[in-house]
N, C-alpha and C. Protein backbone atom coordinates (compact mmCIF):
# COMPACT_ATOMS: atom_id res chain seq x y z
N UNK A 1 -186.63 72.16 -24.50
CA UNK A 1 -187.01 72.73 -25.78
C UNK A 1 -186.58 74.19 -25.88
N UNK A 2 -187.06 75.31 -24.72
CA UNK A 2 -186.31 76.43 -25.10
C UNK A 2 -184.90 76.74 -24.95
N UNK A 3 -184.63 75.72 -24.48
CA UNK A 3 -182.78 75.49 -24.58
C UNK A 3 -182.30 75.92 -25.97
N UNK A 4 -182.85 74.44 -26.74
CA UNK A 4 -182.55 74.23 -28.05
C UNK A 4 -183.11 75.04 -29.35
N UNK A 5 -184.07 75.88 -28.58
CA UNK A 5 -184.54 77.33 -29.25
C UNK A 5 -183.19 78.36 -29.02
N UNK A 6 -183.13 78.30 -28.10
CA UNK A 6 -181.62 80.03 -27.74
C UNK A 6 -180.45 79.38 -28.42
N UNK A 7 -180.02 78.37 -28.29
CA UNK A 7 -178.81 77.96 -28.88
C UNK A 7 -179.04 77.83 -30.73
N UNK A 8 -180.83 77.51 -31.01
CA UNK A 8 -180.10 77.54 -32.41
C UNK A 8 -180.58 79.29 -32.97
N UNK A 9 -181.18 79.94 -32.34
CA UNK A 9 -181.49 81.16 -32.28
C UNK A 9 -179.75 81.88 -32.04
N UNK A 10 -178.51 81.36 -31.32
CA UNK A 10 -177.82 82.18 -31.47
C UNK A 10 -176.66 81.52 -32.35
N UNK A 11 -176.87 80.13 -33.19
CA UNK A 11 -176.34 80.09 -34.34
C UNK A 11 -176.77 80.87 -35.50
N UNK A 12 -177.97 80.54 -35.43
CA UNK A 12 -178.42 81.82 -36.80
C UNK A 12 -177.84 83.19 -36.73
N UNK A 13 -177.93 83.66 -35.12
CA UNK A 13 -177.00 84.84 -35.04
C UNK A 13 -175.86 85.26 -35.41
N UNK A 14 -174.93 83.80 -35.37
CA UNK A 14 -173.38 84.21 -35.51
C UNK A 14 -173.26 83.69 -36.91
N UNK A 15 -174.46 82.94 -37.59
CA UNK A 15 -174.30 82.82 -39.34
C UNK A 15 -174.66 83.88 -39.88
N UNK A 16 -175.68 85.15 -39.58
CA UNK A 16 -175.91 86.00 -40.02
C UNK A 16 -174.73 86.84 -39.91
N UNK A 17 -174.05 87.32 -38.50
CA UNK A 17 -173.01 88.10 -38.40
C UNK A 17 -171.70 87.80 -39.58
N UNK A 18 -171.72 86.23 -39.86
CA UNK A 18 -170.19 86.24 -40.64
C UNK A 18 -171.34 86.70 -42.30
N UNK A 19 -171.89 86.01 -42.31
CA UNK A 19 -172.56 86.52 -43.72
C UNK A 19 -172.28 87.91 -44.21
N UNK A 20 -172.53 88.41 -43.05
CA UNK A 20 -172.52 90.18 -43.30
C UNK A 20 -171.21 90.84 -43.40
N UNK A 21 -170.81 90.08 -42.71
CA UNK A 21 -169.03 90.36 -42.67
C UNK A 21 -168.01 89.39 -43.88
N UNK A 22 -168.71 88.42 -44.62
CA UNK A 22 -167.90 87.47 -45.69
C UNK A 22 -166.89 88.64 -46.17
N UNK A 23 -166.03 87.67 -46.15
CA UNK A 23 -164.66 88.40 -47.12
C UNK A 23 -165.30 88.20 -48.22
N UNK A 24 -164.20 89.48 -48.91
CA UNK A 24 -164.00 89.33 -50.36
C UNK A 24 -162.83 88.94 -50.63
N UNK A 25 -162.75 88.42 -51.91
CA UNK A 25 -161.19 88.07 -52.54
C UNK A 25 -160.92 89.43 -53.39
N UNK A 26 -159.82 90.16 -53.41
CA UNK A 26 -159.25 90.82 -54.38
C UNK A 26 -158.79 90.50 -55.27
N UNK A 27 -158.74 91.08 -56.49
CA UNK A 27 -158.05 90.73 -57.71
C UNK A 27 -156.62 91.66 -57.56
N UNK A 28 -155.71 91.61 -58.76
CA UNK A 28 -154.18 92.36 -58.40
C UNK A 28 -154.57 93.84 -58.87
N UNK A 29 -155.08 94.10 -59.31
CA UNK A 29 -155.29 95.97 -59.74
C UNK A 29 -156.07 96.11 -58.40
N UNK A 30 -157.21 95.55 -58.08
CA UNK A 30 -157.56 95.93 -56.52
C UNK A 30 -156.77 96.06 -55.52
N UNK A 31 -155.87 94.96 -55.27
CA UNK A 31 -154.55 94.92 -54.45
C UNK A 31 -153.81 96.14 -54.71
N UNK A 32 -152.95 96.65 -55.81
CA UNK A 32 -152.30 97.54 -56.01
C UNK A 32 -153.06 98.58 -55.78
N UNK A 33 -154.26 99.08 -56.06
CA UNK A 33 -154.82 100.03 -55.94
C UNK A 33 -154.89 100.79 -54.51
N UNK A 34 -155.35 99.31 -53.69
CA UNK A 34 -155.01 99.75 -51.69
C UNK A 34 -153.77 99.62 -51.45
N UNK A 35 -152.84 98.76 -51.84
CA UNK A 35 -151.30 99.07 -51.35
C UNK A 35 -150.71 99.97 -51.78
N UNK A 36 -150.36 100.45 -53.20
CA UNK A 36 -149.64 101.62 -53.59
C UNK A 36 -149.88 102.87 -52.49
N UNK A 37 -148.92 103.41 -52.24
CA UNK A 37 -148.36 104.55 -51.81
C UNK A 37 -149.19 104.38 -50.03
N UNK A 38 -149.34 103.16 -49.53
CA UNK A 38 -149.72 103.29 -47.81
C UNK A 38 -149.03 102.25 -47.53
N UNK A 39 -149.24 101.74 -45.97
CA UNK A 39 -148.85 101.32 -45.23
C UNK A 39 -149.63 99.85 -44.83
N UNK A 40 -148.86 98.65 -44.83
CA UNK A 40 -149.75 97.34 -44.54
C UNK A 40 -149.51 96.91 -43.26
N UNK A 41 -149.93 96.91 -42.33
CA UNK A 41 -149.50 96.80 -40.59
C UNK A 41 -150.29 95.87 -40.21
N UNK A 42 -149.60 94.62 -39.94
CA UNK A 42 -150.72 92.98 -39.24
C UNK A 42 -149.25 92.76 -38.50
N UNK A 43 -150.39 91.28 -38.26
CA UNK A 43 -149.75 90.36 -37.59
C UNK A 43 -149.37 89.17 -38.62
N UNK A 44 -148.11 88.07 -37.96
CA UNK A 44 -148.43 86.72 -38.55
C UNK A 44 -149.09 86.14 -37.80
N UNK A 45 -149.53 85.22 -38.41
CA UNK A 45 -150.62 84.50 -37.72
C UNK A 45 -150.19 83.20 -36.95
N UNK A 46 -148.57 82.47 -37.50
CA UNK A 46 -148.19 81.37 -36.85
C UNK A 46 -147.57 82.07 -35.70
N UNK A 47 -147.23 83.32 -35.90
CA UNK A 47 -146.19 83.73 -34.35
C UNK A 47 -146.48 85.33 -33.87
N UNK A 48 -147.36 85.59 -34.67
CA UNK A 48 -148.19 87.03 -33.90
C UNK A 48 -146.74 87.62 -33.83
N UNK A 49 -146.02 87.36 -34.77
CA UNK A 49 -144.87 88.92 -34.80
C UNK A 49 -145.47 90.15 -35.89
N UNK A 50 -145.26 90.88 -35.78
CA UNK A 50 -145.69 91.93 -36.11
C UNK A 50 -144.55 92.10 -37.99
N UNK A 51 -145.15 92.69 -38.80
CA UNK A 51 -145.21 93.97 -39.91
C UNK A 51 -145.64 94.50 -40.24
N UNK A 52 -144.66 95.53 -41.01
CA UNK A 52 -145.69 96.93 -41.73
C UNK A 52 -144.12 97.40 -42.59
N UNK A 53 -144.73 97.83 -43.95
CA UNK A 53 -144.77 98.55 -45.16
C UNK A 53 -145.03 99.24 -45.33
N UNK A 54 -144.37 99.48 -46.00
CA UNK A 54 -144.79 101.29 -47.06
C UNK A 54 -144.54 100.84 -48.76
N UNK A 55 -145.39 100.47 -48.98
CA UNK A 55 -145.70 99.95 -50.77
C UNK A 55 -145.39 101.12 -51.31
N UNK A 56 -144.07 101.63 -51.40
CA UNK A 56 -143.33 102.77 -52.64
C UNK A 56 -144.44 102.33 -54.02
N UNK A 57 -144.77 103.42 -54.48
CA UNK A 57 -145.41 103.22 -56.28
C UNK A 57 -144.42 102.63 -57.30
N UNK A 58 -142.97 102.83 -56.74
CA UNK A 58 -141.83 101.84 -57.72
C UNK A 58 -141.33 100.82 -57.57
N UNK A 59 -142.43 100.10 -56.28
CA UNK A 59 -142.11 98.47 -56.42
C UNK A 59 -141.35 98.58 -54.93
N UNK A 60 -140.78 99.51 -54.49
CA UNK A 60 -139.87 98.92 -53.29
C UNK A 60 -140.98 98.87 -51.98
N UNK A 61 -140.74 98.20 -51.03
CA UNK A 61 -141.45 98.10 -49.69
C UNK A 61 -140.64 98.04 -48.15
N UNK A 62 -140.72 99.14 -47.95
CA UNK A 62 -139.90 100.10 -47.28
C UNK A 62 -140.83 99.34 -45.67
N UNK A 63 -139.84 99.31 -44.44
CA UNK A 63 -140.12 98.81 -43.26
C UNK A 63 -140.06 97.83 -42.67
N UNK A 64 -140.42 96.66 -42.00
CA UNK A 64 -139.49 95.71 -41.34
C UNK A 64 -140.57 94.57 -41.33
N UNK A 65 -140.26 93.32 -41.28
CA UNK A 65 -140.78 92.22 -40.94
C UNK A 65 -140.60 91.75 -39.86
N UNK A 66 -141.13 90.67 -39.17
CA UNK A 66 -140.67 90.05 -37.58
C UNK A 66 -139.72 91.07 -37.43
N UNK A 67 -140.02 92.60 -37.21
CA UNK A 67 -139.06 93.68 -36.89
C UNK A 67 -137.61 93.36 -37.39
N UNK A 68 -137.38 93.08 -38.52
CA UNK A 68 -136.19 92.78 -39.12
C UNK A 68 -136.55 94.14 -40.53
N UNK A 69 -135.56 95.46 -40.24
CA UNK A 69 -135.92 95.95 -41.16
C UNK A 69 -135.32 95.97 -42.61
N UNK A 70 -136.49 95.98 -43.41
CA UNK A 70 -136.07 95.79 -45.08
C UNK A 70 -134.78 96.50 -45.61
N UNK A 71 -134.20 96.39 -46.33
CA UNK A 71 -133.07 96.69 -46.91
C UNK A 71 -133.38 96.27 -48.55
N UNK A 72 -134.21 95.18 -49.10
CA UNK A 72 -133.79 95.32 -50.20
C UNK A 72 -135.56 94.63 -50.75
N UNK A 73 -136.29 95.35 -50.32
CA UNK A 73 -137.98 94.36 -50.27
C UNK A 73 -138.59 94.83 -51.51
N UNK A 74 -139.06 94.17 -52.41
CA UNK A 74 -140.21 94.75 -53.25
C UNK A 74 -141.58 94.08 -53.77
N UNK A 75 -142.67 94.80 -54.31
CA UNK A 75 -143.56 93.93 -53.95
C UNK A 75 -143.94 94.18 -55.76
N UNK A 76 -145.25 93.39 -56.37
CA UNK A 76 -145.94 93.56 -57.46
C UNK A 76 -146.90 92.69 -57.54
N UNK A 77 -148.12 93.06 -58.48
CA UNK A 77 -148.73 92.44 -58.28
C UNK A 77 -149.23 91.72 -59.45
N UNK A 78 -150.13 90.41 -59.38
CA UNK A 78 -150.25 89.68 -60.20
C UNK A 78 -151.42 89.54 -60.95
N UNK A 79 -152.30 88.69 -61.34
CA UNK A 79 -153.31 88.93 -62.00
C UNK A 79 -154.52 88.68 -60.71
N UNK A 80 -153.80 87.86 -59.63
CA UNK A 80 -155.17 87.81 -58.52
C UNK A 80 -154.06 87.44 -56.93
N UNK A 81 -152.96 88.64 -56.60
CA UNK A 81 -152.26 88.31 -55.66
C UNK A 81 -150.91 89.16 -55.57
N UNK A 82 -150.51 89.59 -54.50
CA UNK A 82 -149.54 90.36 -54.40
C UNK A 82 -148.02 89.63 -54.46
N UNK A 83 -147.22 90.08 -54.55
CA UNK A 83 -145.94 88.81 -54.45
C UNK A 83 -144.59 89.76 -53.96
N UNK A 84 -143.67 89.84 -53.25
CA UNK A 84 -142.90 90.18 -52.26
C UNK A 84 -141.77 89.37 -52.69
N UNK A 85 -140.58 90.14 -53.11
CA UNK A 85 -139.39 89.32 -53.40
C UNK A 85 -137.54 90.16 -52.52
N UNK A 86 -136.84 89.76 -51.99
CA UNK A 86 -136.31 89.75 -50.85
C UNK A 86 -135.22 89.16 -51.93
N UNK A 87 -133.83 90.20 -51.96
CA UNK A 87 -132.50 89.59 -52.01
C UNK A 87 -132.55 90.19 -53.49
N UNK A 88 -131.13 89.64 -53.85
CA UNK A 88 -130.19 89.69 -55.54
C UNK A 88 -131.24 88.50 -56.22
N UNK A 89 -130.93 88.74 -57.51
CA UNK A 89 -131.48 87.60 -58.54
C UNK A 89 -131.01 86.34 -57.99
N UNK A 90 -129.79 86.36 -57.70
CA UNK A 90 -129.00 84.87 -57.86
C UNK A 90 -129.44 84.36 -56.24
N UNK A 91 -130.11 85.17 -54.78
CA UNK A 91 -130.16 84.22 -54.04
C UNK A 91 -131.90 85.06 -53.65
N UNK A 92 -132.53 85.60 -54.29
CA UNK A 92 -133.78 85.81 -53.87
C UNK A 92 -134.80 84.70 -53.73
N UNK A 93 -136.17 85.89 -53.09
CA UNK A 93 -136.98 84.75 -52.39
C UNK A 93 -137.86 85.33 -52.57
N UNK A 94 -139.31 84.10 -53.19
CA UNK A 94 -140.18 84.93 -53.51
C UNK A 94 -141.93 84.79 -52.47
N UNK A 95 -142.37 85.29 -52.17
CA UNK A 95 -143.81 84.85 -51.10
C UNK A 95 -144.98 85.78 -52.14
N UNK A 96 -145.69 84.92 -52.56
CA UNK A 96 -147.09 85.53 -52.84
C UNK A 96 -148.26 85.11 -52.38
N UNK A 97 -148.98 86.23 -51.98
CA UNK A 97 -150.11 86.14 -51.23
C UNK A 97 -151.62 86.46 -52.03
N UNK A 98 -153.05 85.70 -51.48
CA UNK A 98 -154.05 86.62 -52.12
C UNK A 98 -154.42 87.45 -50.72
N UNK A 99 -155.13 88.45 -50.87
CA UNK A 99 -155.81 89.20 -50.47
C UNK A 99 -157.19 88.79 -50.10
N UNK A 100 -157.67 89.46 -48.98
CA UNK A 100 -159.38 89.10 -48.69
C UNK A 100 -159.66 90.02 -47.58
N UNK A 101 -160.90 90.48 -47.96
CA UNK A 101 -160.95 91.59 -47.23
C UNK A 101 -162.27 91.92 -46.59
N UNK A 102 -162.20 91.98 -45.32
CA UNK A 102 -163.84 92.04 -44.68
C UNK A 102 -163.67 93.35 -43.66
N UNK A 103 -164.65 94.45 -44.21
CA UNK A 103 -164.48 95.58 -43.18
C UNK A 103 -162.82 96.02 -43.39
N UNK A 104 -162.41 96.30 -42.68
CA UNK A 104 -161.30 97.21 -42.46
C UNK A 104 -159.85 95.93 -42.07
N UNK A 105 -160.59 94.61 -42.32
CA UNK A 105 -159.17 93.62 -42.03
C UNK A 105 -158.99 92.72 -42.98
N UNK A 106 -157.45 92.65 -43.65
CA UNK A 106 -157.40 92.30 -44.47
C UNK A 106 -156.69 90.67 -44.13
N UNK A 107 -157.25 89.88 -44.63
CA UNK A 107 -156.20 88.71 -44.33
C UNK A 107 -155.91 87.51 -45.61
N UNK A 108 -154.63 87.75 -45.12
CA UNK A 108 -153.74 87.53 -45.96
C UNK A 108 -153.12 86.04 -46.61
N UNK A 109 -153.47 84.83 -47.21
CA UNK A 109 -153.25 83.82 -47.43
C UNK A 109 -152.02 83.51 -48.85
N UNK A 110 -151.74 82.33 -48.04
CA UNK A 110 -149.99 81.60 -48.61
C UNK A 110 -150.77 81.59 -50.16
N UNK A 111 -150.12 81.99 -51.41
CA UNK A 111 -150.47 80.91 -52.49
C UNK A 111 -149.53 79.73 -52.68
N UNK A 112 -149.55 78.69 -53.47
CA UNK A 112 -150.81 78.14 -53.31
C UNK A 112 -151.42 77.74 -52.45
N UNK A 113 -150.91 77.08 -51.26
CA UNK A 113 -151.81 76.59 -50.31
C UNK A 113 -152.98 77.52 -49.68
N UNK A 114 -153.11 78.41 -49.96
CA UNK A 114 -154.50 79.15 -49.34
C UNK A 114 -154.61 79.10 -47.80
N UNK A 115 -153.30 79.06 -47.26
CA UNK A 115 -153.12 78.64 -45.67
C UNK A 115 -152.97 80.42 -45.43
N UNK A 116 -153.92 81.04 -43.90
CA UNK A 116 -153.87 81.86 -43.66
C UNK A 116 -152.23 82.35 -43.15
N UNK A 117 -151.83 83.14 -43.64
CA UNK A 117 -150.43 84.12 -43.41
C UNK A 117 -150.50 85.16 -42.34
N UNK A 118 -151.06 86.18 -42.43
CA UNK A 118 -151.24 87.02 -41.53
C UNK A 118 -152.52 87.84 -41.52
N UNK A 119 -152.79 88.82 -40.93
CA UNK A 119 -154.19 89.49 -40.52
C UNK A 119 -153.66 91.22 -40.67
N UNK A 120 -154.00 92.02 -41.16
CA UNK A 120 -153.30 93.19 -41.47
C UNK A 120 -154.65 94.85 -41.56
N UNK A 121 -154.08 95.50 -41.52
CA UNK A 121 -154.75 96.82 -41.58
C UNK A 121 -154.21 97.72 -42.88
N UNK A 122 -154.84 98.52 -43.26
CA UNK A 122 -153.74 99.77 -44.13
C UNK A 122 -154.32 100.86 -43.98
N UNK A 123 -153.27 101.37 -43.68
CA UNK A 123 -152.45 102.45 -42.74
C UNK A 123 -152.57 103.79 -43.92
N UNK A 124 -153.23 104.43 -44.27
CA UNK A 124 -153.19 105.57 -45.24
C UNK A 124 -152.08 106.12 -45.28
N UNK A 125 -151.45 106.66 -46.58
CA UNK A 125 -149.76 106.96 -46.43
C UNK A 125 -148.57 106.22 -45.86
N UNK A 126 -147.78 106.85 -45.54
CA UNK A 126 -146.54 106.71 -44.55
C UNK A 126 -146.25 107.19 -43.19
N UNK A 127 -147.29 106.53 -42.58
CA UNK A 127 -147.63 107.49 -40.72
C UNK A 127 -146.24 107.09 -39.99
N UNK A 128 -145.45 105.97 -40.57
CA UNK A 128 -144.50 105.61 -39.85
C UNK A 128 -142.95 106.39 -40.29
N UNK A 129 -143.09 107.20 -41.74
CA UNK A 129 -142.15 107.61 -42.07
C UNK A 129 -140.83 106.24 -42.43
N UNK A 130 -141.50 105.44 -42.74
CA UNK A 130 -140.45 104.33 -43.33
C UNK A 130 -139.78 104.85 -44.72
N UNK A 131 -140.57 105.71 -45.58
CA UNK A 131 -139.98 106.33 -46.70
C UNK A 131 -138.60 107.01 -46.50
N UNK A 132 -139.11 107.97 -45.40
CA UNK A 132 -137.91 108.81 -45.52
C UNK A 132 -136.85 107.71 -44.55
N UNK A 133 -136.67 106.52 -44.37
CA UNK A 133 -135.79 106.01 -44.09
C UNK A 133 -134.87 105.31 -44.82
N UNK A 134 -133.04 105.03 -45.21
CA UNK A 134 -132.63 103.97 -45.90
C UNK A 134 -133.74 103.28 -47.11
N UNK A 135 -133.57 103.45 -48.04
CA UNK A 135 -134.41 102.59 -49.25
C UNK A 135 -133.76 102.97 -50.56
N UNK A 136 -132.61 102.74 -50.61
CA UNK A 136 -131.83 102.93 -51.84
C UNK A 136 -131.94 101.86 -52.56
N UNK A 137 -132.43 101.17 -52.62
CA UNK A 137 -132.13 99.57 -53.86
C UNK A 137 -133.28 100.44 -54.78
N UNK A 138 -133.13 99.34 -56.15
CA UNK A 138 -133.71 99.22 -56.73
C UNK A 138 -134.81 97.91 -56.71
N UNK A 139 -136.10 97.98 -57.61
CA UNK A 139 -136.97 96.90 -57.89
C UNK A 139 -136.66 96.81 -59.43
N UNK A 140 -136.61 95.25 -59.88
CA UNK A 140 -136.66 95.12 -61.18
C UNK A 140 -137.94 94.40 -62.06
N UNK A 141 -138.92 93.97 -60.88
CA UNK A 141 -139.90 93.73 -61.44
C UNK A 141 -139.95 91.78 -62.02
N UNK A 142 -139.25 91.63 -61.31
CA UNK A 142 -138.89 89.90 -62.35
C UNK A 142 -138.96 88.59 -61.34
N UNK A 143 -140.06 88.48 -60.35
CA UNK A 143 -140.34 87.73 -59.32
C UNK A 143 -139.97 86.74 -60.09
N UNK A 144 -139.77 86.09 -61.49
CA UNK A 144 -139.25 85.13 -61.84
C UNK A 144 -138.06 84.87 -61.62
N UNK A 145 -137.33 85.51 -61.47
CA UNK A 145 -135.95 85.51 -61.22
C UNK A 145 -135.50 84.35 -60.07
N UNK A 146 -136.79 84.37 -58.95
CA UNK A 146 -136.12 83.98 -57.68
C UNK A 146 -135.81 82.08 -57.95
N UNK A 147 -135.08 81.60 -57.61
CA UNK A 147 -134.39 80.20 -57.73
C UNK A 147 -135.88 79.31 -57.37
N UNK A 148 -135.86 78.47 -58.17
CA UNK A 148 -137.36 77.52 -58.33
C UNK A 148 -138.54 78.11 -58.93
N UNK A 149 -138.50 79.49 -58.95
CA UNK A 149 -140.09 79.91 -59.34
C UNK A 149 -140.06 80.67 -60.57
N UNK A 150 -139.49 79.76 -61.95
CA UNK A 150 -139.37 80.20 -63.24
C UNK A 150 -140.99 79.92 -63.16
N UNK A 151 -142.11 78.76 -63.06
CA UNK A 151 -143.14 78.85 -63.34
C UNK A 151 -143.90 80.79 -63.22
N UNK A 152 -143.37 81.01 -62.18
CA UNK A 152 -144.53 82.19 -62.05
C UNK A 152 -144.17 83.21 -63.36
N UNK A 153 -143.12 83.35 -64.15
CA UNK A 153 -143.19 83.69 -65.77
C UNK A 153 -143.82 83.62 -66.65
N UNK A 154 -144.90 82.07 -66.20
CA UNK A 154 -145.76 81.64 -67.09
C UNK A 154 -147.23 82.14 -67.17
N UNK A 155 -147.22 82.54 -65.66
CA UNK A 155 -148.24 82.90 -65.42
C UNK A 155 -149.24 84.06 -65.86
């Protein structure tokens, strides 16, 4: 019996702890509000490779993925989700994510599938100086553009 006292005495424990800790979901002005002008530094979650950003205020996102660094990245946001588009109109690619946020970690899920993406921090400013690196492209703002995802226009 006091077995089955401590064990459900330390479920209640670890239901109280996530309670207290529940994520929130962000909406896209919340999103923009913490990404503009800092730094997003996680992990992925299928291969624990590492990124980090620098969310420029004009759409570009300056710094490297699976340490592959950006050359042409930009991000915007939507009515409940950030979205990241990679390449020219004619062969771009588009990934949008929602946001959720508990304490100081943000994690990051596929839309639509709601499958966790990565686990991330933000980084106040540009501590990495990715700004002052290479970031000449432009952003045009038209995640519709990318090949298959005229729907997100509609949205």
């Amino acid at each position: 019996m006091r077995r089955r006292t401590c064990i459900a005495v330390g479920v209640i424990g670890l239901l109280a702890a996530t309670a207290a800790t529940a994520a929130e979901r962000l909406n896209g002005e919340q999103i923009r509000r913490i990404f503009e002008g800092n730094t997003v530094t996680g992990l992925y979650t299928g291969s624990n490779l590492p990124f980090s950003e620098y969310h420029h205020p004009d759409s570009r996102a300056s710094g490297h993925n699976r340490g592959v660094p950006n050359n042409d990245a930009c991000w915007i946001t939507t009515a409940d989700a950030v979205c990241y588009y990679y390449g020219p109109q004619e062969k771009r690619r588009t990934y949008c994510f929602t946001i959720e946020t508990s304490g100081d970690l943000y994690v990051i899920r596929s839309r639509p599938s709601g499958r966790i993406n990565g686990l991330a921090r933000i980084e106040k400013g540009d501590p990495h100086g990715y700004a002052a690196k290479r970031s000449d492209w432009a952003c045009d703002g038209l995640i519709s553009q990318a090949p298959g995802r005229s729907r997100l226009a509609r949205r």
